[in-house]
C-alpha atoms as a PDB file:
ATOM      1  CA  UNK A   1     285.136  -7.195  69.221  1.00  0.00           C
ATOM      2  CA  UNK A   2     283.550  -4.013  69.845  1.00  0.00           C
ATOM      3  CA  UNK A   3     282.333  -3.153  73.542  1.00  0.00           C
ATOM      4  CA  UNK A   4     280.298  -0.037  74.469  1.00  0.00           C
ATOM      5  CA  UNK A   5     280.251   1.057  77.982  1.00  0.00           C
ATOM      6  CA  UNK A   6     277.308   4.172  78.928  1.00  0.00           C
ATOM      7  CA  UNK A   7     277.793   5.716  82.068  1.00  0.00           C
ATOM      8  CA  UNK A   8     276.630   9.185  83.372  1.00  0.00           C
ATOM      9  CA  UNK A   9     272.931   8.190  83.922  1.00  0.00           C
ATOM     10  CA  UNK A  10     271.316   9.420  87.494  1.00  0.00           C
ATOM     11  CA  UNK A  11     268.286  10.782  88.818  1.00  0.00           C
ATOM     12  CA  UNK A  12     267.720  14.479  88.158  1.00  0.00           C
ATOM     13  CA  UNK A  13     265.212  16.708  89.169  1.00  0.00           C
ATOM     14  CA  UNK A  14     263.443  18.602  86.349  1.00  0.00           C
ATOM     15  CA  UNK A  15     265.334  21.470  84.676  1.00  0.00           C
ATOM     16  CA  UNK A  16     268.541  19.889  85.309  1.00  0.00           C
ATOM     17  CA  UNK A  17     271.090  18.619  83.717  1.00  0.00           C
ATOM     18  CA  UNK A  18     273.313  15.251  82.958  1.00  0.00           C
ATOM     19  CA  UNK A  19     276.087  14.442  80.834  1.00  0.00           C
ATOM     20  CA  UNK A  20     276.068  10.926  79.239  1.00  0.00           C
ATOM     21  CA  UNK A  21     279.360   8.913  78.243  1.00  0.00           C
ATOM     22  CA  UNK A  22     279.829   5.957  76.211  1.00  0.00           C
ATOM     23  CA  UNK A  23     283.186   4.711  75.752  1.00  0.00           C
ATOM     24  CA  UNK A  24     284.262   2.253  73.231  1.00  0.00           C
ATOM     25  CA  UNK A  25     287.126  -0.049  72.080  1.00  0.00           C
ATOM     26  CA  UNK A  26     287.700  -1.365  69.181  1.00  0.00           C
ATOM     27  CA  UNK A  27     289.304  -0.252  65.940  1.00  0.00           C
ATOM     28  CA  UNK A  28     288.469   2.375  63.758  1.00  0.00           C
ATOM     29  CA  UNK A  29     286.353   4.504  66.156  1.00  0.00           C
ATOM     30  CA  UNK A  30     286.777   7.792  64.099  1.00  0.00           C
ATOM     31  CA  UNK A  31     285.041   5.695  60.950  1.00  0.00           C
ATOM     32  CA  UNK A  32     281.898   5.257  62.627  1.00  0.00           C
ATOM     33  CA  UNK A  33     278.704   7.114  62.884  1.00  0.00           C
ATOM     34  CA  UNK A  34     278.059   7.295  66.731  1.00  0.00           C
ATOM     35  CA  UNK A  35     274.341   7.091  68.116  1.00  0.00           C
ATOM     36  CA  UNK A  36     272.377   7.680  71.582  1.00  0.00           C
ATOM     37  CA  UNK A  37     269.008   6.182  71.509  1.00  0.00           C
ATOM     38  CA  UNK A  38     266.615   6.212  74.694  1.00  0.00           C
ATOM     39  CA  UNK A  39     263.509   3.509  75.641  1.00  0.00           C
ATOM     40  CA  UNK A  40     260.979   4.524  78.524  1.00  0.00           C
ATOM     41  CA  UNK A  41     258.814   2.192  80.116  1.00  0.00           C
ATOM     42  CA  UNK A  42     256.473   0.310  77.862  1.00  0.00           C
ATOM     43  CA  UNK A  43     257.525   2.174  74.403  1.00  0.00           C
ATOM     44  CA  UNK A  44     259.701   1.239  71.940  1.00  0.00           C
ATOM     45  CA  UNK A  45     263.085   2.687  71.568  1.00  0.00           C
ATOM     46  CA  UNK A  46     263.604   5.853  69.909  1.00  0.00           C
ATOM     47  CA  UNK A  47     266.052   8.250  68.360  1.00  0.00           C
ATOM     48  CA  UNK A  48     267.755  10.767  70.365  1.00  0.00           C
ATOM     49  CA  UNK A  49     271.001  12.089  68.420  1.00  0.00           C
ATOM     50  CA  UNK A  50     274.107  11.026  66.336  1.00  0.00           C
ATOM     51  CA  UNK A  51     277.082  12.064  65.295  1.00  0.00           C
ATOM     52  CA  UNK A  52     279.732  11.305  62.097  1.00  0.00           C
ATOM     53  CA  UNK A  53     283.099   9.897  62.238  1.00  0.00           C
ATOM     54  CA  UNK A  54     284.745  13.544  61.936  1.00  0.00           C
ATOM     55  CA  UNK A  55     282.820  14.445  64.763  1.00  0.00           C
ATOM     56  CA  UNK A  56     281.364  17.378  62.138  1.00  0.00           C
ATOM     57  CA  UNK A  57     277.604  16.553  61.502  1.00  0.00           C
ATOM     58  CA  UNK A  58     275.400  15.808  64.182  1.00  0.00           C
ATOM     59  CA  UNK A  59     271.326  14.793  63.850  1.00  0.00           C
ATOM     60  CA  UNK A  60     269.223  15.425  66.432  1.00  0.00           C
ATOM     61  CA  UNK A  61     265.297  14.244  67.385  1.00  0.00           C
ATOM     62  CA  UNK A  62     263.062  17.235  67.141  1.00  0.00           C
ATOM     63  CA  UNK A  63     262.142  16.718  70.928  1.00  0.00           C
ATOM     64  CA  UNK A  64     265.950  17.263  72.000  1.00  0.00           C
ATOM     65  CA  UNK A  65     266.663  19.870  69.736  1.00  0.00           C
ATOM     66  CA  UNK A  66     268.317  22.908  71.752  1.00  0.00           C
ATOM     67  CA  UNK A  67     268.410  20.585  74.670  1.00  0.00           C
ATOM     68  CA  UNK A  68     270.647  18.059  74.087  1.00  0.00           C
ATOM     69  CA  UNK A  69     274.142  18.315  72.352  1.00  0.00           C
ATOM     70  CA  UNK A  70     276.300  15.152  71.001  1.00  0.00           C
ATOM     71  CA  UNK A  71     279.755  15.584  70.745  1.00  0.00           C
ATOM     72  CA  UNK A  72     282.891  13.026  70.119  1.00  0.00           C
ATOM     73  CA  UNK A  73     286.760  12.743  71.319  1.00  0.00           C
ATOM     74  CA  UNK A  74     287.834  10.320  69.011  1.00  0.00           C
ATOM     75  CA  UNK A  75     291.075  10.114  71.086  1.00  0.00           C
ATOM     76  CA  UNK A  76     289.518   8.874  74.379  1.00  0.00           C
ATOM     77  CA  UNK A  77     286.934   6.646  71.847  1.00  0.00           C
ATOM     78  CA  UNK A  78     284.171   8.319  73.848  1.00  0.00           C
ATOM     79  CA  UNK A  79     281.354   9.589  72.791  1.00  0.00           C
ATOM     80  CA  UNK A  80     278.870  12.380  75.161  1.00  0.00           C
ATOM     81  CA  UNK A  81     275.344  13.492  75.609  1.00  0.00           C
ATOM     82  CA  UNK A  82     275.040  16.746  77.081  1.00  0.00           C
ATOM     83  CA  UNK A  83     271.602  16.829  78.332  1.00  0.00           C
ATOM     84  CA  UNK A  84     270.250  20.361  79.437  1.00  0.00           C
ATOM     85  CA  UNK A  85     266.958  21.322  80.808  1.00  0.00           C
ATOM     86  CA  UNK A  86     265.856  18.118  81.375  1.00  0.00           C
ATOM     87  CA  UNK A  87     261.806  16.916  81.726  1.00  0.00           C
ATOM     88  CA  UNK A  88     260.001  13.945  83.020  1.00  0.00           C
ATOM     89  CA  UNK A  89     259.812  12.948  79.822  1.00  0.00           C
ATOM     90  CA  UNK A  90     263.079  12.037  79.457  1.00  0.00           C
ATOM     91  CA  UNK A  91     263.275   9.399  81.964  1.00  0.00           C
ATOM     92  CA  UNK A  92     264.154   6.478  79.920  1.00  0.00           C
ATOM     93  CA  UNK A  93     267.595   3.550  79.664  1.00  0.00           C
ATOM     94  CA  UNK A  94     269.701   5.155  77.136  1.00  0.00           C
ATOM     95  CA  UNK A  95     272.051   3.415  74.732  1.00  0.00           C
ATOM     96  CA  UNK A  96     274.876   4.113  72.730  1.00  0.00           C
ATOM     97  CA  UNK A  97     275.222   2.810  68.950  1.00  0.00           C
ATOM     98  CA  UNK A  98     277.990   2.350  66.960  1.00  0.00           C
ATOM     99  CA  UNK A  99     277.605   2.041  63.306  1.00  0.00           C
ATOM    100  CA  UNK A 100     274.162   1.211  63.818  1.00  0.00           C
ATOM    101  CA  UNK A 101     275.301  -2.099  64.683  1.00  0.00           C
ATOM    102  CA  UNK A 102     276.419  -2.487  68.129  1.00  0.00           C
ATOM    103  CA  UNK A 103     275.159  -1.289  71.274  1.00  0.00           C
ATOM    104  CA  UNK A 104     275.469  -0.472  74.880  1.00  0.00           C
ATOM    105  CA  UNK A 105     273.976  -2.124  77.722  1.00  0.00           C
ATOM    106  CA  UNK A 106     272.301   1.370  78.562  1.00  0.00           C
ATOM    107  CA  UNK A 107     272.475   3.826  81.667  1.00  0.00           C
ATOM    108  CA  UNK A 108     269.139   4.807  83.567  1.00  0.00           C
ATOM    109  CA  UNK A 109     268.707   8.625  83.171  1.00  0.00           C
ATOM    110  CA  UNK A 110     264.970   9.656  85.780  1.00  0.00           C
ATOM    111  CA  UNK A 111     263.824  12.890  85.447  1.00  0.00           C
ATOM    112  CA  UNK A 112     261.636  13.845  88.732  1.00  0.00           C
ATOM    113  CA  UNK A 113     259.334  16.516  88.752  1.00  0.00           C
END
């Protein structure tokens, strides 16, 4: 059974920054494509990065490219957001994917200005 747990989420005043964690257990952590996807209030949810099982090729949404950097330590089964000059715009629940398959229960990032 594969459990995600997000934490890291907060309220941040704009320009700052927040580091996301999901940590997962389960087998076979390294084989899996790992995903952070965000939903604001009233809108669907969206893309926001990923990252392959080598922890080697990353994707990114064009609005958090430069911003926001996904990384992996497939020891610790954990996988990070590093979320840098942040805007109101980013206030949304974010979730962590595995394998496109399995998700979080999402961590609150707000974004004052």
């Amino acid at each position: 059974q594969v459990q995600l747990v997000e934490s890291g989420g907060g309220l941040v005043q704009a320009g700052g920054s927040l580091r996301l964690s999901c940590a997962a257990s389960g087998r076979h952590f390294s084989s899996y494509v790992m995903g952070w996807f965000r939903q604001a209030p009233g809108k669907g949810r969206e893309f926001v990065a990923a990252i392959n099982g080598k922890g080697d090729s990353t994707d990114y949404a064009d609005s958090m490219k430069g911003r926001f950097t996904i990384s992996r330590d497939s020891a610790k089964k954990t996988v990070f957001l590093q979320m840098n000059s942040l805007k109101p715009e980013d206030t949304a629940v974010y979730y962590c994917n595995l394998d496109s398959a399995h998700w979080g229960q999402g961590t609150q990032v707000t974004v004052s200005s």
